[in-house]
N, C-alpha and C. Protein backbone atom coordinates (compact mmCIF):
# COMPACT_ATOMS: atom_id res chain seq x y z
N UNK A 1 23.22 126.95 69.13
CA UNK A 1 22.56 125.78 69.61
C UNK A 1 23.52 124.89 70.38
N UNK A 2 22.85 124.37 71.63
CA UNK A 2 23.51 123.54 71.78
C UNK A 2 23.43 121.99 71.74
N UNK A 3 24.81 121.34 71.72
CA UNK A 3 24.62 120.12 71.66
C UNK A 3 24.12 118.86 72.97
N UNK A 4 23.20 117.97 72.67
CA UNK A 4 22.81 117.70 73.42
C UNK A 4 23.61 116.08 73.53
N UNK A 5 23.99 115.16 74.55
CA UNK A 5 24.75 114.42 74.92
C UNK A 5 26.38 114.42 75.17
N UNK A 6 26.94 115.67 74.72
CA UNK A 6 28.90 116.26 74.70
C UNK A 6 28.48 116.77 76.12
N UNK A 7 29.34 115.69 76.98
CA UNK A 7 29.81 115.94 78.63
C UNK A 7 31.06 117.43 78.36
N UNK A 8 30.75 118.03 78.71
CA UNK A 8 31.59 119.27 78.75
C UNK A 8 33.11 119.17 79.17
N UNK A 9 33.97 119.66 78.93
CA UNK A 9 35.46 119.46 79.72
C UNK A 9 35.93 117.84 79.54
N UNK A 10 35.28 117.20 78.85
CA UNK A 10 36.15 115.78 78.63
C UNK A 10 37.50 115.72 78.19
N UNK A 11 37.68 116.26 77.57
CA UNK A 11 39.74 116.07 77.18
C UNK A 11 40.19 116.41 78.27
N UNK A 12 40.16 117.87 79.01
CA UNK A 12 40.71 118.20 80.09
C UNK A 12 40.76 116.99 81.41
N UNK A 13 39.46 116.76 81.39
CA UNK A 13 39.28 115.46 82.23
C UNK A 13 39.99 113.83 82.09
N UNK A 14 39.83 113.99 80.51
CA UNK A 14 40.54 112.90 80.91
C UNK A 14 42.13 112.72 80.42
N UNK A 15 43.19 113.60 80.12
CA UNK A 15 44.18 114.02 80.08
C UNK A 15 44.86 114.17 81.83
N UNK A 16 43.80 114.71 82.43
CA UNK A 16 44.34 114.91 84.11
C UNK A 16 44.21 113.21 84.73
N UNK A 17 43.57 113.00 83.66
CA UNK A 17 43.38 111.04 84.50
C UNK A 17 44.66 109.90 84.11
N UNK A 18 44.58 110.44 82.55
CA UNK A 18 45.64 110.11 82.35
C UNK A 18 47.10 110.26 82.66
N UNK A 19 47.20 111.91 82.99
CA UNK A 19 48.81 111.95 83.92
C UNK A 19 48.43 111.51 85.50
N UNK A 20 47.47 111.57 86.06
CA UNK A 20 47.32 110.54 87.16
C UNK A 20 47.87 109.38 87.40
N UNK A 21 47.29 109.01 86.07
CA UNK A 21 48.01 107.27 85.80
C UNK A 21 49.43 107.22 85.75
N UNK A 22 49.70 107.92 84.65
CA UNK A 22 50.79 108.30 84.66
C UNK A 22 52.10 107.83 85.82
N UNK A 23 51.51 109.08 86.55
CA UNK A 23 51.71 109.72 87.76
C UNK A 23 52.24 108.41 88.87
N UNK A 24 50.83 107.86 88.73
CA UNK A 24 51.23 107.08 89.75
C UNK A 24 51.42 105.45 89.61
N UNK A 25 51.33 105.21 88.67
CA UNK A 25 52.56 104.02 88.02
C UNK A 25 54.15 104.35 88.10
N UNK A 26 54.76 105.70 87.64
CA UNK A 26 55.84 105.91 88.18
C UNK A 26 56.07 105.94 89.86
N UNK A 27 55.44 106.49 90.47
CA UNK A 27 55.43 105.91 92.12
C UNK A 27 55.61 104.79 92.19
N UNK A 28 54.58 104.20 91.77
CA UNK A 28 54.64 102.47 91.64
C UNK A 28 56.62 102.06 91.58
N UNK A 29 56.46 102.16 90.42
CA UNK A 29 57.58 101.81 89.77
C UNK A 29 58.84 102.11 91.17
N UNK A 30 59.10 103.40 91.44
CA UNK A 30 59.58 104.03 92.06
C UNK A 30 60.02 103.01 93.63
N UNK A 31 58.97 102.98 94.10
CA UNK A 31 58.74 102.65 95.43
C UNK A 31 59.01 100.94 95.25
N UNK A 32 59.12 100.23 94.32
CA UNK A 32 59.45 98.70 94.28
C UNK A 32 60.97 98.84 93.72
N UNK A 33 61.51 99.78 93.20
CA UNK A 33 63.29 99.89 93.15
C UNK A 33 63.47 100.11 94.14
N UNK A 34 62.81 101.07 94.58
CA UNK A 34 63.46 101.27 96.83
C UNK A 34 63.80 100.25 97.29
N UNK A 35 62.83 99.56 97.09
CA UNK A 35 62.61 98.23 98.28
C UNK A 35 63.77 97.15 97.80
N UNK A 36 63.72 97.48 96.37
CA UNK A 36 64.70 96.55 96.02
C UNK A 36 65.78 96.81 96.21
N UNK A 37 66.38 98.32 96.50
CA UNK A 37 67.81 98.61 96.90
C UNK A 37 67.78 98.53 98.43
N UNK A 38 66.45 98.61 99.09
CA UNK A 38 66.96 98.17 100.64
C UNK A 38 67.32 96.77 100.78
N UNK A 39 67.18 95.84 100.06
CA UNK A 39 66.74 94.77 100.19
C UNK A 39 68.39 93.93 99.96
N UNK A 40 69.23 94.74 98.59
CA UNK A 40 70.37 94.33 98.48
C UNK A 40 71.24 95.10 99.70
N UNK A 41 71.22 96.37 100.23
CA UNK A 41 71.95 96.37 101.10
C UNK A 41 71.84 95.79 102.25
N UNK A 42 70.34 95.35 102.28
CA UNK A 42 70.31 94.72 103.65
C UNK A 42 70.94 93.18 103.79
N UNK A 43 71.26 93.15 102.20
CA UNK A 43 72.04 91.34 102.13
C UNK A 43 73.22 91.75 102.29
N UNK A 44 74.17 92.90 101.73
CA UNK A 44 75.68 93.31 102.03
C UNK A 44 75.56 93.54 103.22
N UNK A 45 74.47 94.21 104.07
CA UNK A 45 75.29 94.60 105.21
C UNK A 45 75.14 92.77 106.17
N UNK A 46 74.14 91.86 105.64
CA UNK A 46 74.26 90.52 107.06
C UNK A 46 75.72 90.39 106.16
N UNK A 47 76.16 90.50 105.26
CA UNK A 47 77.70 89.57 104.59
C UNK A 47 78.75 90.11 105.22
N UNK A 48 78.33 91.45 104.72
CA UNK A 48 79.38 92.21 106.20
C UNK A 48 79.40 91.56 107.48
N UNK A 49 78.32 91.52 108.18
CA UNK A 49 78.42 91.45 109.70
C UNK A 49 78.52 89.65 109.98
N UNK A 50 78.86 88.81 109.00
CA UNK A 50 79.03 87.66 108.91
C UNK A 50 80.91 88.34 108.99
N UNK A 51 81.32 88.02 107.83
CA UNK A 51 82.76 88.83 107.59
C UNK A 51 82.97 89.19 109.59
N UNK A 52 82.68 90.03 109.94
CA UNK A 52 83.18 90.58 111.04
C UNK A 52 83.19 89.94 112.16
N UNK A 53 82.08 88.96 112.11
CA UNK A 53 81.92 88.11 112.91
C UNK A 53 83.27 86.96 113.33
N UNK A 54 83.50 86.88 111.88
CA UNK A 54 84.63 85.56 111.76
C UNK A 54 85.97 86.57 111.67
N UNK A 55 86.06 87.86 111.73
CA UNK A 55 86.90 88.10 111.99
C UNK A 55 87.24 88.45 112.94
N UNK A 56 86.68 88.43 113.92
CA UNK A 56 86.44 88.30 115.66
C UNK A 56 86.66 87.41 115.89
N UNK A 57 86.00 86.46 115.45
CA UNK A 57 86.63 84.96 116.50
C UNK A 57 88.13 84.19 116.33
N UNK A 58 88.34 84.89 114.76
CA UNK A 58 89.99 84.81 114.40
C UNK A 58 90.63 85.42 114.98
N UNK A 59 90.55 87.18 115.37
CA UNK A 59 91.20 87.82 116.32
C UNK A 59 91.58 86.84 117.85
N UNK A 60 90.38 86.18 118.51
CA UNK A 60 90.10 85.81 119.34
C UNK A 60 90.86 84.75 119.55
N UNK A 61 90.91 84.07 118.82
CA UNK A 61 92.32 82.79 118.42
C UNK A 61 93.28 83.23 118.52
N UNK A 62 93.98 84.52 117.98
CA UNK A 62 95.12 84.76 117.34
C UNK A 62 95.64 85.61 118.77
N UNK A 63 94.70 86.02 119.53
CA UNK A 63 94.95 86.83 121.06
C UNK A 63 95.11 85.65 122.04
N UNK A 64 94.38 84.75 121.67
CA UNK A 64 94.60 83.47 122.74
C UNK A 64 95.86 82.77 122.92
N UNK A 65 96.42 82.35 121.34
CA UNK A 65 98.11 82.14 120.95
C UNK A 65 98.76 82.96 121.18
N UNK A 66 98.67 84.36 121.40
CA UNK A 66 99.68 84.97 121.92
C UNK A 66 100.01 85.08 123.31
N UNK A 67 99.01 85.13 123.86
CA UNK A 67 98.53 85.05 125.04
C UNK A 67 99.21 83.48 125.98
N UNK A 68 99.24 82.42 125.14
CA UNK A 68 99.52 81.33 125.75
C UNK A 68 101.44 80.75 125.31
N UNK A 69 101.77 82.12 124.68
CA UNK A 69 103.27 82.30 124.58
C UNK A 69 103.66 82.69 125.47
N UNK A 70 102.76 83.50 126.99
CA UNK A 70 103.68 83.95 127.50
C UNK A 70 103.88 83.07 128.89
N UNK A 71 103.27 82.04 128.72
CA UNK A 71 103.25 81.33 129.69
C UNK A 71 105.13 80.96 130.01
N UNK A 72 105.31 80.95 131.13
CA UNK A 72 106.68 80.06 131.74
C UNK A 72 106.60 78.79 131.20
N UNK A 73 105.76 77.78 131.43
CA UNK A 73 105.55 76.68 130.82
C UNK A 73 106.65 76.70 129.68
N UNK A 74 105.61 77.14 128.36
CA UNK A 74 105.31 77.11 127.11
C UNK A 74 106.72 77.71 126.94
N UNK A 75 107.28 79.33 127.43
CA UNK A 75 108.50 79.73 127.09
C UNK A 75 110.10 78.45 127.51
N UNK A 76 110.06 77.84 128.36
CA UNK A 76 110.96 76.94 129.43
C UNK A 76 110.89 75.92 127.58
N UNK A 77 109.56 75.42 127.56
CA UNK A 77 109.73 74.51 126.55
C UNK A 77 110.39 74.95 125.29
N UNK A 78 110.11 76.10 124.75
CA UNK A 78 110.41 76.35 123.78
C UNK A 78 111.83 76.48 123.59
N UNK A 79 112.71 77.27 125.03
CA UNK A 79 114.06 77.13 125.20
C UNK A 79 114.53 75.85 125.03
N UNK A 80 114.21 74.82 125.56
CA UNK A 80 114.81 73.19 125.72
C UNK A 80 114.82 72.98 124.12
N UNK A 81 113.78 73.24 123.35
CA UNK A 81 113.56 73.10 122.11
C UNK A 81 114.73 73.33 121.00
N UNK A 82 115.00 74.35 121.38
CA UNK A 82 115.45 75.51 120.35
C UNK A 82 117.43 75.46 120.81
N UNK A 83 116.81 74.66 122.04
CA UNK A 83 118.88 74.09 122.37
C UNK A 83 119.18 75.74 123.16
N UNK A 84 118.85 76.76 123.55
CA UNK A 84 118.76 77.91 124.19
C UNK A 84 119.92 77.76 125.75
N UNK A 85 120.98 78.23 125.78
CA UNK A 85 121.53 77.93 127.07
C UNK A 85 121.27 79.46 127.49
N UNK A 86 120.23 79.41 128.00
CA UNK A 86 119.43 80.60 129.09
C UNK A 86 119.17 80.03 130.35
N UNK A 87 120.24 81.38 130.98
CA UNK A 87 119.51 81.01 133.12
C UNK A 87 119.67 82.39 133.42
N UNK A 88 119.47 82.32 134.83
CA UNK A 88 119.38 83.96 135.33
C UNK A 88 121.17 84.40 135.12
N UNK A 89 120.68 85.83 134.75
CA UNK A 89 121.97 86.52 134.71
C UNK A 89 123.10 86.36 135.67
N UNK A 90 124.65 86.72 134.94
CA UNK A 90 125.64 86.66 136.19
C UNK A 90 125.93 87.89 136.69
N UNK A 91 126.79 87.61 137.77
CA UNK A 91 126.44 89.28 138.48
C UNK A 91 128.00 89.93 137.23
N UNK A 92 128.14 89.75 136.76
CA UNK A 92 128.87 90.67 135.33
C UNK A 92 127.84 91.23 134.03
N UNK A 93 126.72 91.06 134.41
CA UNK A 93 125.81 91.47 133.59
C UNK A 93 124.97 92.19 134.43
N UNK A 94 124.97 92.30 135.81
CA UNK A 94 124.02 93.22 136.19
C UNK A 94 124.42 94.48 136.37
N UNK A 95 123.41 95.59 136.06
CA UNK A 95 124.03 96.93 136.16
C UNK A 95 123.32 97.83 137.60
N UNK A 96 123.76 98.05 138.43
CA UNK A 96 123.32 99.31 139.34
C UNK A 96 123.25 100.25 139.06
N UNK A 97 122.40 100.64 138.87
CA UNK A 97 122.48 102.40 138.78
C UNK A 97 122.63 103.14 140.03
N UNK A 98 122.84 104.46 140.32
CA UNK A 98 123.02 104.63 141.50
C UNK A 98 121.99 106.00 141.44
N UNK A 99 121.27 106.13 142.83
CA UNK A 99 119.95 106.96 142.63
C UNK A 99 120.98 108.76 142.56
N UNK A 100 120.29 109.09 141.45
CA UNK A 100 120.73 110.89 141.05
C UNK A 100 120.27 111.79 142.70
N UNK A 101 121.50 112.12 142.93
CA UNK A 101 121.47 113.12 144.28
C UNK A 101 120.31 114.14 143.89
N UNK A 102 119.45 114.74 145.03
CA UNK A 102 118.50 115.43 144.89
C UNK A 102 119.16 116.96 144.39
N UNK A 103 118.34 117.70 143.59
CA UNK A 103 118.66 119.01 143.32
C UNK A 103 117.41 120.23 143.88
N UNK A 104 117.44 121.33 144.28
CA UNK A 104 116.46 122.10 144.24
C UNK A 104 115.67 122.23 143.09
N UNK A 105 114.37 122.47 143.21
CA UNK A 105 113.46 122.66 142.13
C UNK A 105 114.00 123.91 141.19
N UNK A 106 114.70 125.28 141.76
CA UNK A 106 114.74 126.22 140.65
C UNK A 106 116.02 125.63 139.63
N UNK A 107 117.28 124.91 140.11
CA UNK A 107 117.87 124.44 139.24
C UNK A 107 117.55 123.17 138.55
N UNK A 108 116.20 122.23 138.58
CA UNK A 108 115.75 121.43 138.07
C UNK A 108 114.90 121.68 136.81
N UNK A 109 114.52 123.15 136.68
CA UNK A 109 113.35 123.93 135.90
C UNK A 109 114.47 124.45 134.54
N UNK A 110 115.34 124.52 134.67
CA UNK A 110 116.41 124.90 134.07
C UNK A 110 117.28 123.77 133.23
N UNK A 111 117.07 122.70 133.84
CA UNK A 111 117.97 121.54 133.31
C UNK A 111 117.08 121.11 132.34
N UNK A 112 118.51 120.37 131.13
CA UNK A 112 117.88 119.20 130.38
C UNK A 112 118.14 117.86 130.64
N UNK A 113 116.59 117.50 130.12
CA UNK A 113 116.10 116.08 130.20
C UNK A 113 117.33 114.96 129.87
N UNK A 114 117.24 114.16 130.76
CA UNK A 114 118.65 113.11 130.46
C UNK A 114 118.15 111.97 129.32
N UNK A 115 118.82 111.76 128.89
CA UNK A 115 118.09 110.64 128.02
C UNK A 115 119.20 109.61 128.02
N UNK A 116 118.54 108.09 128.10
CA UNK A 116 119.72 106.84 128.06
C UNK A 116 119.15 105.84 126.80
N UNK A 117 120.23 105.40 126.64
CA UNK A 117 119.61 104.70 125.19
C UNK A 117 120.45 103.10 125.83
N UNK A 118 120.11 102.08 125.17
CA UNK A 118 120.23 100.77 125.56
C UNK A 118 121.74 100.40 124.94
N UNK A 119 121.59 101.21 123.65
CA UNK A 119 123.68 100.98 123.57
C UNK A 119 124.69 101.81 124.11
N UNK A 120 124.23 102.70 124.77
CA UNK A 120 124.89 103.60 125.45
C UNK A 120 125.04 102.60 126.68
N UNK A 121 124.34 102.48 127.13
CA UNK A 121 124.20 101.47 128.38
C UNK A 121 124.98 100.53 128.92
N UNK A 122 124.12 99.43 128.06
CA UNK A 122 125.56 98.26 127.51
C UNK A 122 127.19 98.45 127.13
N UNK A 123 127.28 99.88 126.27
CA UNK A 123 128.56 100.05 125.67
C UNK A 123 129.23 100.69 127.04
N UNK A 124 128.89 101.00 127.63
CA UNK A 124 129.65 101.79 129.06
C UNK A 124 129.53 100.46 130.19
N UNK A 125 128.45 99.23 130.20
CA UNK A 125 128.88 98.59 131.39
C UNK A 125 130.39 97.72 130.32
N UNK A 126 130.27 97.67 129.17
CA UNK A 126 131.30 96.20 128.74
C UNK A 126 132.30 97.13 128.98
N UNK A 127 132.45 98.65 128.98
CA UNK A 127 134.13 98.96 128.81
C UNK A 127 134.18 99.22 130.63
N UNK A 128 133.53 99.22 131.52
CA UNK A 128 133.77 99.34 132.84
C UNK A 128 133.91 97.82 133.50
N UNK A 129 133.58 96.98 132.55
CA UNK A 129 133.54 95.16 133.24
C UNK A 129 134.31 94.75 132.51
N UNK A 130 135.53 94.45 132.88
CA UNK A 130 136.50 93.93 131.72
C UNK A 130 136.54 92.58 131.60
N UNK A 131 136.32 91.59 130.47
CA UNK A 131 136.05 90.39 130.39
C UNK A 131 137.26 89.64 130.80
């Protein structure tokens, strides 16, 4: 016999409603932590790009002061300042070099590279300029 008013398949039915729910309360859940982690990086990254900002316009300062060291002005003053007895060189400090005679290319392919260093330099004009 059968029973008359038992909807057939009800547990099944409502077990599938229930992990539905389930289901999609965790989405829920899910999709409002997203937002909330876009939401903090999107505040680190303006802090960042604040940060970078001001560290640009500090660069920008700090290129401008260097920049306004190299003025004649600014250098002239700083000498007077600093008590500096600087003028143009005497001719006992100037060095000539004298231009290297030309060589053919096949004995140039063959040679080594000359190299001069600044105490080599100096140390050969003071012992050729005798004070």
């Amino acid at each position: 016999m059968k029973r008359i008013g038992r909807i057939p398949y009800t547990w099944p039915v409502l077990a599938l409603l229930l992990l539905s729910v389930v289901v999609l309360s965790a989405t829920g859940l899910g999709i409002v932590w997203m937002r909330q982690q876009i939401a903090q990086s999107a505040e680190r990254t303006r802090g960042m790009e604040r940060q970078r900002a001001e560290v640009e316009r500090r660069l920008q300062e700090v290129e401008a002061e260097i920049a306004s060291c190299y003025y004649p002005e600014f250098l002239e003053e700083q000498i007077t300042r600093m008590g500096l007895q600087l003028g143009p060189p005497r001719d006992d400090q100037i060095i000539i070099l004298a231009p290297a005679r030309p060589k053919d290319e096949a004995a140039l392919a063959y040679e080594e590279p000359v190299g001069f260093s600044l105490h080599n330099l100096f140390m050969g004009a003071a012992e050729s300029h005798p004070r």
